[in-house]
N, C-alpha and C. Protein backbone atom coordinates (compact mmCIF):
# COMPACT_ATOMS: atom_id res chain seq x y z
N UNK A 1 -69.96 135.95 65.35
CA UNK A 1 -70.68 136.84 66.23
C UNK A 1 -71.76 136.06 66.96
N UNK A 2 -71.74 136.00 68.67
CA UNK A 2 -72.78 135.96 69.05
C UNK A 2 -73.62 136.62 69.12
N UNK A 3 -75.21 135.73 68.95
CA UNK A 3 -76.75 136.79 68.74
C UNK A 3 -77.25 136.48 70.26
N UNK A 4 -77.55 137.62 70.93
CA UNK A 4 -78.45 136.92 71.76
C UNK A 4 -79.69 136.47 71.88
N UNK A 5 -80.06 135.80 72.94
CA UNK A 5 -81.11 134.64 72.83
C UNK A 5 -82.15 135.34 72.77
N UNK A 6 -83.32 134.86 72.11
CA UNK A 6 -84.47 136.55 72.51
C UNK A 6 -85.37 135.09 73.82
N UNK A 7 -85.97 135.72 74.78
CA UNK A 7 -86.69 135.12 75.47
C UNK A 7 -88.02 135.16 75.20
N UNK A 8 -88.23 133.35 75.17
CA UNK A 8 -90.00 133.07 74.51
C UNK A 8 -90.90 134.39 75.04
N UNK A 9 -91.86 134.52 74.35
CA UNK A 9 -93.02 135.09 74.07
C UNK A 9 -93.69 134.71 75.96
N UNK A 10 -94.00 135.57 76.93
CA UNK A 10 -94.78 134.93 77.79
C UNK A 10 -93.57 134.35 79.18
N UNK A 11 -92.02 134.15 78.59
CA UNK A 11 -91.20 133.77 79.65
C UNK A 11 -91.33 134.53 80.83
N UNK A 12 -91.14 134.21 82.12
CA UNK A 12 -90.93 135.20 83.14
C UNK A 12 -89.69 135.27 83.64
N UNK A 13 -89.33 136.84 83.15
CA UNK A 13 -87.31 137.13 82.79
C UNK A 13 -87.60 137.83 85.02
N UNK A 14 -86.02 137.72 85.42
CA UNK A 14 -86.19 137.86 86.87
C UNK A 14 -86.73 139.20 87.17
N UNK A 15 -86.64 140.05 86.16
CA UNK A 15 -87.32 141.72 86.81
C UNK A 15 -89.02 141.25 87.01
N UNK A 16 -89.76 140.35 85.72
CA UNK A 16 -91.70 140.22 85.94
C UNK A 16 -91.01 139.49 87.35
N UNK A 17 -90.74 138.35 87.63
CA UNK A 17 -90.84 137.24 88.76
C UNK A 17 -90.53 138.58 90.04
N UNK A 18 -89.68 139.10 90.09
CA UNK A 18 -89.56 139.97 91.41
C UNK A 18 -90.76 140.82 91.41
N UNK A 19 -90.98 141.47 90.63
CA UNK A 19 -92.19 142.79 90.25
C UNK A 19 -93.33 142.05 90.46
N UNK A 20 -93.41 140.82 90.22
CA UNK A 20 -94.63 139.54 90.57
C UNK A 20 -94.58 139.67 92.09
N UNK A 21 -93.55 138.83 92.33
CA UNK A 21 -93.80 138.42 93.90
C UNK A 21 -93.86 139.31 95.06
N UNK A 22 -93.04 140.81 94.72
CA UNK A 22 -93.34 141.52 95.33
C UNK A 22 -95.03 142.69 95.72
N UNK A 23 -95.80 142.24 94.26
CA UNK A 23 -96.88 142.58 94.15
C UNK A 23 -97.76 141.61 95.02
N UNK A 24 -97.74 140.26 94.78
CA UNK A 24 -97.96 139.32 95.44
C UNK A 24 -97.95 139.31 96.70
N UNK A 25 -96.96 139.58 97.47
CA UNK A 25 -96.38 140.06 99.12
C UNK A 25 -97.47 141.14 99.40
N UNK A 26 -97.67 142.62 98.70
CA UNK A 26 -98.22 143.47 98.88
C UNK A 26 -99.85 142.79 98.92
N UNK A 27 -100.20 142.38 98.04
CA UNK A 27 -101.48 141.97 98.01
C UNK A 27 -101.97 140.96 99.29
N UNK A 28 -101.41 140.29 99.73
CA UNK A 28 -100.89 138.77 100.72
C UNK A 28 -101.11 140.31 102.27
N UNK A 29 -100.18 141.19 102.29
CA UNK A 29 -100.27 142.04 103.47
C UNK A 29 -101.36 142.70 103.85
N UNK A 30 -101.88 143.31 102.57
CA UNK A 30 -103.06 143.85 103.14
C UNK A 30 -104.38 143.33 103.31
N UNK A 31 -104.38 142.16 102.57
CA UNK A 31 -105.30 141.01 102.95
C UNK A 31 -105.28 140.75 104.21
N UNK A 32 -103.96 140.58 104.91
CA UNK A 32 -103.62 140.39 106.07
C UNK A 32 -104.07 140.89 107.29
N UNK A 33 -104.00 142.85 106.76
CA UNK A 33 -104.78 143.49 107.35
C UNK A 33 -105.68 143.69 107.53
N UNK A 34 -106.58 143.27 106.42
CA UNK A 34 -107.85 143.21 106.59
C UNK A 34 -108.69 141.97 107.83
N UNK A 35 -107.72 141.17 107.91
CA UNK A 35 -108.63 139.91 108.25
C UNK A 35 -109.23 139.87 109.81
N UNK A 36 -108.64 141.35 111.03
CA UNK A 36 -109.20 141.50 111.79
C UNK A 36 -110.74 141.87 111.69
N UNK A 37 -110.92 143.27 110.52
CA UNK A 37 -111.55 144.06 110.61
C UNK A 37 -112.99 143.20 109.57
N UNK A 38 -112.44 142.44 108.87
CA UNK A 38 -113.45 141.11 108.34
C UNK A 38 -113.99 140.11 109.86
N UNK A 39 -113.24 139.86 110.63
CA UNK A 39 -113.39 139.00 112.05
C UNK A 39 -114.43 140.05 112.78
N UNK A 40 -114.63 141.11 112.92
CA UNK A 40 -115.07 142.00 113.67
C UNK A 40 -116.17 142.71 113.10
N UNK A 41 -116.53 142.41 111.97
CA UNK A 41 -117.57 142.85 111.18
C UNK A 41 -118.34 141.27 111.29
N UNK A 42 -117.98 140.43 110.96
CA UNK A 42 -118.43 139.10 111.58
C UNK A 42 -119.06 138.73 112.84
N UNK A 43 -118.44 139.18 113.57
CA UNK A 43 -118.88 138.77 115.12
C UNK A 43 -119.47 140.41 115.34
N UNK A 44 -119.62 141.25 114.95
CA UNK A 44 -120.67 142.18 114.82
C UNK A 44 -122.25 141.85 114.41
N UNK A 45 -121.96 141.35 113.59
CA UNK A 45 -123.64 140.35 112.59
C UNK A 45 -123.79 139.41 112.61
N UNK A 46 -122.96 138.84 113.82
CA UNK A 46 -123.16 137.54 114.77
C UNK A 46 -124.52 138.28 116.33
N UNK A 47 -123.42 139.13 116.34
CA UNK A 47 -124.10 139.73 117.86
C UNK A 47 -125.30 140.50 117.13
N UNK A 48 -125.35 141.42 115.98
CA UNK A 48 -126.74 141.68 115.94
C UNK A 48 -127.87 141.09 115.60
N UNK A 49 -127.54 139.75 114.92
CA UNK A 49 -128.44 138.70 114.47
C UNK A 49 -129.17 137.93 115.97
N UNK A 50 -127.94 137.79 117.28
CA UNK A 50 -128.12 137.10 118.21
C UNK A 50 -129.37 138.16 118.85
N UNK A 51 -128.88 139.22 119.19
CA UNK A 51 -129.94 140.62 119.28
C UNK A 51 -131.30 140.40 119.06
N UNK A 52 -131.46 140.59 117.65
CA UNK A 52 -132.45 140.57 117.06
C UNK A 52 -133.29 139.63 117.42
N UNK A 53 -132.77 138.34 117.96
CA UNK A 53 -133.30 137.24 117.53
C UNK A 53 -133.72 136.65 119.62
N UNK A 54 -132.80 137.89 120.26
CA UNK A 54 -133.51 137.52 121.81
C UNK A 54 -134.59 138.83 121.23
N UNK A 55 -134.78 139.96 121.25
CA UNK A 55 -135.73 140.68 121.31
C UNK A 55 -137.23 140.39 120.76
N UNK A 56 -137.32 139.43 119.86
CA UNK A 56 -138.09 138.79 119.23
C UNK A 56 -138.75 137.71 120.51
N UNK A 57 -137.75 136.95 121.22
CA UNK A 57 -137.89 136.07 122.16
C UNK A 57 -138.87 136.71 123.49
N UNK A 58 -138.06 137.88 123.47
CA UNK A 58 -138.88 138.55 124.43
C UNK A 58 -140.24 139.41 124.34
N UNK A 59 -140.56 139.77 123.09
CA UNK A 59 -142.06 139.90 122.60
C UNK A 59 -142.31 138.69 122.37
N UNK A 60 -142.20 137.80 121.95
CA UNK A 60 -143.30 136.43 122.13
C UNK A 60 -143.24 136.47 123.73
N UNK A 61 -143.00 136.07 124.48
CA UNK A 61 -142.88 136.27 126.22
C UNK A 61 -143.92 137.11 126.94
N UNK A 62 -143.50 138.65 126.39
CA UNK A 62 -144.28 139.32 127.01
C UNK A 62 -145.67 139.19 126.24
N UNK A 63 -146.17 139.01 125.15
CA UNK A 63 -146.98 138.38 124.46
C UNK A 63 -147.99 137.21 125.28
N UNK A 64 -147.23 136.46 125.63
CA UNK A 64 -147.91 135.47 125.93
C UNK A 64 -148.44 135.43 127.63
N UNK A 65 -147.62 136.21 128.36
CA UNK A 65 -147.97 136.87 129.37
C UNK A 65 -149.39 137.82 129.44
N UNK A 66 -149.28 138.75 128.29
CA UNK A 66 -150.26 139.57 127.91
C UNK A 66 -151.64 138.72 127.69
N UNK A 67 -151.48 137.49 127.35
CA UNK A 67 -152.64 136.55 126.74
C UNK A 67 -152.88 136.03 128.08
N UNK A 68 -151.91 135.65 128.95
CA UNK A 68 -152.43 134.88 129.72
C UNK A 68 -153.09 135.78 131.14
N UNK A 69 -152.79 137.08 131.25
CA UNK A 69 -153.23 138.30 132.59
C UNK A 69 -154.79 138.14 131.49
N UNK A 70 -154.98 137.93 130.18
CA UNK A 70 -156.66 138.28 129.44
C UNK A 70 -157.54 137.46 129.55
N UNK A 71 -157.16 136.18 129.80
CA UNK A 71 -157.90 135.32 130.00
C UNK A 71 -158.12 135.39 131.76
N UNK A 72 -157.11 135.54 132.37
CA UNK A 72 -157.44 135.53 134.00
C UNK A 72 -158.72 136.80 134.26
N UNK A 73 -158.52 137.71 133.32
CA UNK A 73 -159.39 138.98 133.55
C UNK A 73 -160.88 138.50 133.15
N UNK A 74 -160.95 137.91 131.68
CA UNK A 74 -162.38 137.17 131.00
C UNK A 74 -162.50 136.26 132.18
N UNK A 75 -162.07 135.31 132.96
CA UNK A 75 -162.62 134.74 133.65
C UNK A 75 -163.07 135.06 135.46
N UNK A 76 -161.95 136.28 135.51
CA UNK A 76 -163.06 136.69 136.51
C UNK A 76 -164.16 137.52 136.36
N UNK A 77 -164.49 137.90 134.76
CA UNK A 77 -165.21 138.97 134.85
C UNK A 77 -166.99 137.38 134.44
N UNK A 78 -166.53 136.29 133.90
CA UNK A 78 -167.12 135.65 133.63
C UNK A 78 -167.67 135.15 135.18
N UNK A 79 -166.77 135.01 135.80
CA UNK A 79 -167.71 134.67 137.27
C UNK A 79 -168.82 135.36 137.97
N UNK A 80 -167.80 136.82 138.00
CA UNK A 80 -168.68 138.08 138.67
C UNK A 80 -170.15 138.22 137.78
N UNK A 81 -170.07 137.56 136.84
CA UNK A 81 -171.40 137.56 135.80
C UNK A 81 -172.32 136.67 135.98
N UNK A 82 -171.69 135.56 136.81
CA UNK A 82 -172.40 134.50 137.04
C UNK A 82 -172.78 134.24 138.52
N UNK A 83 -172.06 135.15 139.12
CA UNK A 83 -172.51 135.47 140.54
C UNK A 83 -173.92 136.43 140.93
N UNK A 84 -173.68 137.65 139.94
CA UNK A 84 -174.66 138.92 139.60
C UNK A 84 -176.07 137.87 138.91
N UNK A 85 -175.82 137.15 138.26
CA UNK A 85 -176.81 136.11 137.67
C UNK A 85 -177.39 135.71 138.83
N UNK A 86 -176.89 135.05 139.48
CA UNK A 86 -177.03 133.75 140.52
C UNK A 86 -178.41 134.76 141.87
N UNK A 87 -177.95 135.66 142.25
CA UNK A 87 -178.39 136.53 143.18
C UNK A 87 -179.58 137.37 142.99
């Protein structure tokens, strides 16, 4: 009488290897799908970082504008003081 063979402890008999690779495929696809919506969430917090980071640019700007109309104002008010002096 033949016995049959029992297969090692851990072997992979062809039903795990298909049930594998086809899980594998599945997992591999929707990764797949994802990788726009990962690209686009990316270049989303690309563009709001870029955002953030002109609006910032543009308060230092108007900032420094603001500093520089305060000093033109202190110094004409420093003249007219020294004119009103003078007279």
């Amino acid at each position: 009488m033949i016995t049959p063979t029992k297969e090692p402890v851990g072997s992979a008999t062809p039903d795990v290897t298909i049930i594998g690779a086809n899980d594998s495929r599945q997992n591999r696809t929707r990764e797949m799908q994802l990788i726009p919506e990962a690209l686009a969430r990316a270049h989303m917090h690309d563009r709001l970082r870029e955002a953030q980071g002109d609006r910032q640019s543009a308060r230092l700007i108007a900032a420094r504008r603001m500093q520089r109309r305060a000093e033109r104002a202190s110094l004409r008010a420093r003249r007219a003081l020294a004119m009103a002096v003078m007279h």
